[in-house]
N, C-alpha and C. Protein backbone atom coordinates (compact mmCIF):
# COMPACT_ATOMS: atom_id res chain seq x y z
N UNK A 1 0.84 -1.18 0.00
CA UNK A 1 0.00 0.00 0.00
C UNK A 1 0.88 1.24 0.00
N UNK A 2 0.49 1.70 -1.01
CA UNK A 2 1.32 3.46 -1.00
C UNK A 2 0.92 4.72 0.14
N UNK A 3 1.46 5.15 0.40
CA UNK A 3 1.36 6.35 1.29
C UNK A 3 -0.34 7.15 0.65
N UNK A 4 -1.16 7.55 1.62
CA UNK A 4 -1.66 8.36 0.67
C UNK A 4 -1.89 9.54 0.91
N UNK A 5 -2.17 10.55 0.06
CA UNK A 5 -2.09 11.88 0.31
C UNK A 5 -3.19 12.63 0.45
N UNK A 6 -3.20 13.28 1.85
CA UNK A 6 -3.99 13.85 2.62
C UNK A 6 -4.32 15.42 2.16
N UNK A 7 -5.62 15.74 2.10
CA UNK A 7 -5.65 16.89 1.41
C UNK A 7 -5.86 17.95 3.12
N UNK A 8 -4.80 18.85 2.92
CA UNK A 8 -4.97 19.75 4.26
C UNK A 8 -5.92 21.14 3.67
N UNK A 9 -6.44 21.28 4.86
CA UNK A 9 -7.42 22.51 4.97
C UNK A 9 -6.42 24.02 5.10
N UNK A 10 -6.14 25.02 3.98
CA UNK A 10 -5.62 26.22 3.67
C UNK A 10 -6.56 27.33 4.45
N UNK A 11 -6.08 27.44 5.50
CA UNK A 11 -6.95 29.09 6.19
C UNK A 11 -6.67 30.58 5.61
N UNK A 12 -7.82 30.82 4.84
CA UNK A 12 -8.15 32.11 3.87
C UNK A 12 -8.67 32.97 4.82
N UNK A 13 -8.12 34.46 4.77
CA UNK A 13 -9.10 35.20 5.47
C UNK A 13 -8.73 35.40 7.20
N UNK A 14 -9.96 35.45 7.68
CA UNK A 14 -9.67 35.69 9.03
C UNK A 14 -8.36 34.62 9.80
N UNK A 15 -7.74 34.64 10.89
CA UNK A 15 -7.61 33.69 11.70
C UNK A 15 -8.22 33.56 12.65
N UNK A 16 -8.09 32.22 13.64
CA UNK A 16 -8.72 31.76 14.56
C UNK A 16 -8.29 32.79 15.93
N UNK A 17 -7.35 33.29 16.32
CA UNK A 17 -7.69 34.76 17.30
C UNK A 17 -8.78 35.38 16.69
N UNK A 18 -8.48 36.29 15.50
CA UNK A 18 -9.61 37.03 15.21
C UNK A 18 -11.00 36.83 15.51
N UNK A 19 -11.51 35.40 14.77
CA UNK A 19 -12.55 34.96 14.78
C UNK A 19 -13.49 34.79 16.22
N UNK A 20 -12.28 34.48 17.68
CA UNK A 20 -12.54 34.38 18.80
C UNK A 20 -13.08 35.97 19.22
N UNK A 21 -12.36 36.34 18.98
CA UNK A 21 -12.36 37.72 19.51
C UNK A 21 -13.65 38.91 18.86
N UNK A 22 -14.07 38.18 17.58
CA UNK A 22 -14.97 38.93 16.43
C UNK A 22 -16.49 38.19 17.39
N UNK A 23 -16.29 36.84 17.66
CA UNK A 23 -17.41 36.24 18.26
C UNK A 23 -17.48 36.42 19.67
N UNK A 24 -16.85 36.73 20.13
CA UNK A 24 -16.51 37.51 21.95
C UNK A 24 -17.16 38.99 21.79
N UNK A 25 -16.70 39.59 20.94
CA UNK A 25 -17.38 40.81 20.84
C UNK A 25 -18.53 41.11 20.47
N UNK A 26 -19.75 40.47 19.39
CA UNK A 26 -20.52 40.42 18.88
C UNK A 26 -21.79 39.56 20.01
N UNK A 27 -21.05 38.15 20.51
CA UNK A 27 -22.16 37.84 21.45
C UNK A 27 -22.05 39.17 22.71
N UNK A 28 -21.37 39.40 23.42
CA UNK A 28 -21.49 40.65 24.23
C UNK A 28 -22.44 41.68 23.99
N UNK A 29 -21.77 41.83 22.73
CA UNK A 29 -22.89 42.86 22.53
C UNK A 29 -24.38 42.71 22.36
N UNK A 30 -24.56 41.25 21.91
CA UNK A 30 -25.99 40.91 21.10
C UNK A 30 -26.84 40.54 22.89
N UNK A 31 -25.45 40.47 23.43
CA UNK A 31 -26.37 40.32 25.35
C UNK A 31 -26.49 40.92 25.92
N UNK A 32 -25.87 42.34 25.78
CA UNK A 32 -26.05 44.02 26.38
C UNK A 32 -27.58 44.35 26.00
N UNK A 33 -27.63 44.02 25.02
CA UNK A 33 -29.20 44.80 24.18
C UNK A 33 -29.97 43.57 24.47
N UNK A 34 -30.00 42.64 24.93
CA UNK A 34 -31.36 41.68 25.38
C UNK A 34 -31.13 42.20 26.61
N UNK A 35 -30.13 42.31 27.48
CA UNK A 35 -30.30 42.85 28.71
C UNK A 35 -30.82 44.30 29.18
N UNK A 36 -30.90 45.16 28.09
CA UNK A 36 -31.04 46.32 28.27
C UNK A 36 -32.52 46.47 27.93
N UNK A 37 -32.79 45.28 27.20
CA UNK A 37 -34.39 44.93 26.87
C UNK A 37 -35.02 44.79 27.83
N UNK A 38 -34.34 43.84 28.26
CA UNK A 38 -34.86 43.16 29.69
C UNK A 38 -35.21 44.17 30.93
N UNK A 39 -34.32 45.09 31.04
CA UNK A 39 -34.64 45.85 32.12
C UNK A 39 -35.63 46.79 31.77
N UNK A 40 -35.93 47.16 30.45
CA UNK A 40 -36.79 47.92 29.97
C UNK A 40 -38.64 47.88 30.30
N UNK A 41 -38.49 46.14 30.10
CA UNK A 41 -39.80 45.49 30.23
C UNK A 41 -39.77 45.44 31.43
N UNK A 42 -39.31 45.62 32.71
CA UNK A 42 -39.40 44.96 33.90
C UNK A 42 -39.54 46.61 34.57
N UNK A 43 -39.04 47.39 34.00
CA UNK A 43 -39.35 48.89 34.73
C UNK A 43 -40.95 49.06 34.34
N UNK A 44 -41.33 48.96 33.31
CA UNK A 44 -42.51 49.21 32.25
C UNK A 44 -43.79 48.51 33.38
N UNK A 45 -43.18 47.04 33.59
CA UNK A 45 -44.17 46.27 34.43
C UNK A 45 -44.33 46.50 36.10
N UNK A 46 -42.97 47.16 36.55
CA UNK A 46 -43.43 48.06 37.85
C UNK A 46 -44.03 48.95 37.61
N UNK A 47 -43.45 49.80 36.86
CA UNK A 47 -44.71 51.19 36.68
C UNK A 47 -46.11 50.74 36.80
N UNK A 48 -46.77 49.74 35.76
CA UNK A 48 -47.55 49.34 35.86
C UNK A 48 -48.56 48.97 37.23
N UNK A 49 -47.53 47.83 37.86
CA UNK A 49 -48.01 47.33 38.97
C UNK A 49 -48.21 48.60 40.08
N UNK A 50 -47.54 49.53 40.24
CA UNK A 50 -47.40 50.66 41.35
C UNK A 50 -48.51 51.87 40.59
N UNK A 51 -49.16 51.78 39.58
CA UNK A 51 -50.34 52.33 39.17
C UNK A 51 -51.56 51.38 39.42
N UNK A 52 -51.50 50.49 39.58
CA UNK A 52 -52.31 49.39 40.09
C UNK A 52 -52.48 49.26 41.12
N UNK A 53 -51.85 49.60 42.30
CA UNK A 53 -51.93 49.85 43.71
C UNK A 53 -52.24 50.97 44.30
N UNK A 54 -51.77 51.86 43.31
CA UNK A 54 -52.52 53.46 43.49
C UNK A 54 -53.80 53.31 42.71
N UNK A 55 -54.37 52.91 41.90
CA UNK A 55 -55.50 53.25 41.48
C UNK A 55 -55.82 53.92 40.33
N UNK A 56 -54.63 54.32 39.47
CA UNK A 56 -54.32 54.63 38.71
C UNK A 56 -54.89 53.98 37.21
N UNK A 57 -54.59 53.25 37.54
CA UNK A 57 -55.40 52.26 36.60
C UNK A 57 -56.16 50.90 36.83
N UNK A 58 -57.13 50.40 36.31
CA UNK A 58 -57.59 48.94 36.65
C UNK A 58 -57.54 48.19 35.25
N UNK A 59 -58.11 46.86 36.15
CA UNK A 59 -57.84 45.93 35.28
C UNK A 59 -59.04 45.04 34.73
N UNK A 60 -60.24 45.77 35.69
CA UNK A 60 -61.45 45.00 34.94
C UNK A 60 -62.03 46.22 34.36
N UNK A 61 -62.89 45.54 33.33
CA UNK A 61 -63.79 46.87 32.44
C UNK A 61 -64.70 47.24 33.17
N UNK A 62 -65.55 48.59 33.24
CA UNK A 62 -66.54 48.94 33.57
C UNK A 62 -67.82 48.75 32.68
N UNK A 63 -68.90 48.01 33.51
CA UNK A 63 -69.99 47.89 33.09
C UNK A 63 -70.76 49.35 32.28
C-alpha cells in the first residue's frame, strides 16, 4: 500500500484569534441589548403594577 495523500485545509481570510475575539465581541454585545431589553420590560411592568396599587389604573372593564 502506498502512502496516501492527505488533502490539508488552507486558512483564507480571518484567523482563529480574530474569529474568537470577532465572536466575543458580537455575542457581548448581542447580550447588552437583550439585557437592556430586559430591564426595559421589567421597569414598564413596575410602573404598571405601582399604578395598580394606586388606582391609577384597573384591570377589569366597567360595566
Amino acid at each position: 500500500m502506498a502512502g496516501h495523500k492527505v488533502a490539508h485545509i488552507t486558512l483564507k481570510g480571518l484567523n482563529l484569534v480574530k474569529e474568537i475575539i470577532l465572536g466575543s465581541t458580537l455575542g457581548l454585545l448581542a447580550g447588552g441589548l437583550w439585557k437592556m431589553h430586559h430591564w426595559n420590560e421589567q421597569r414598564r411592568s413596575r410602573a404598571f403594577f405601582d399604578m395598580l396599587e394606586k388606582g391609577g389604573v384597573g384591570i377589569v372593564a366597567e360595566e
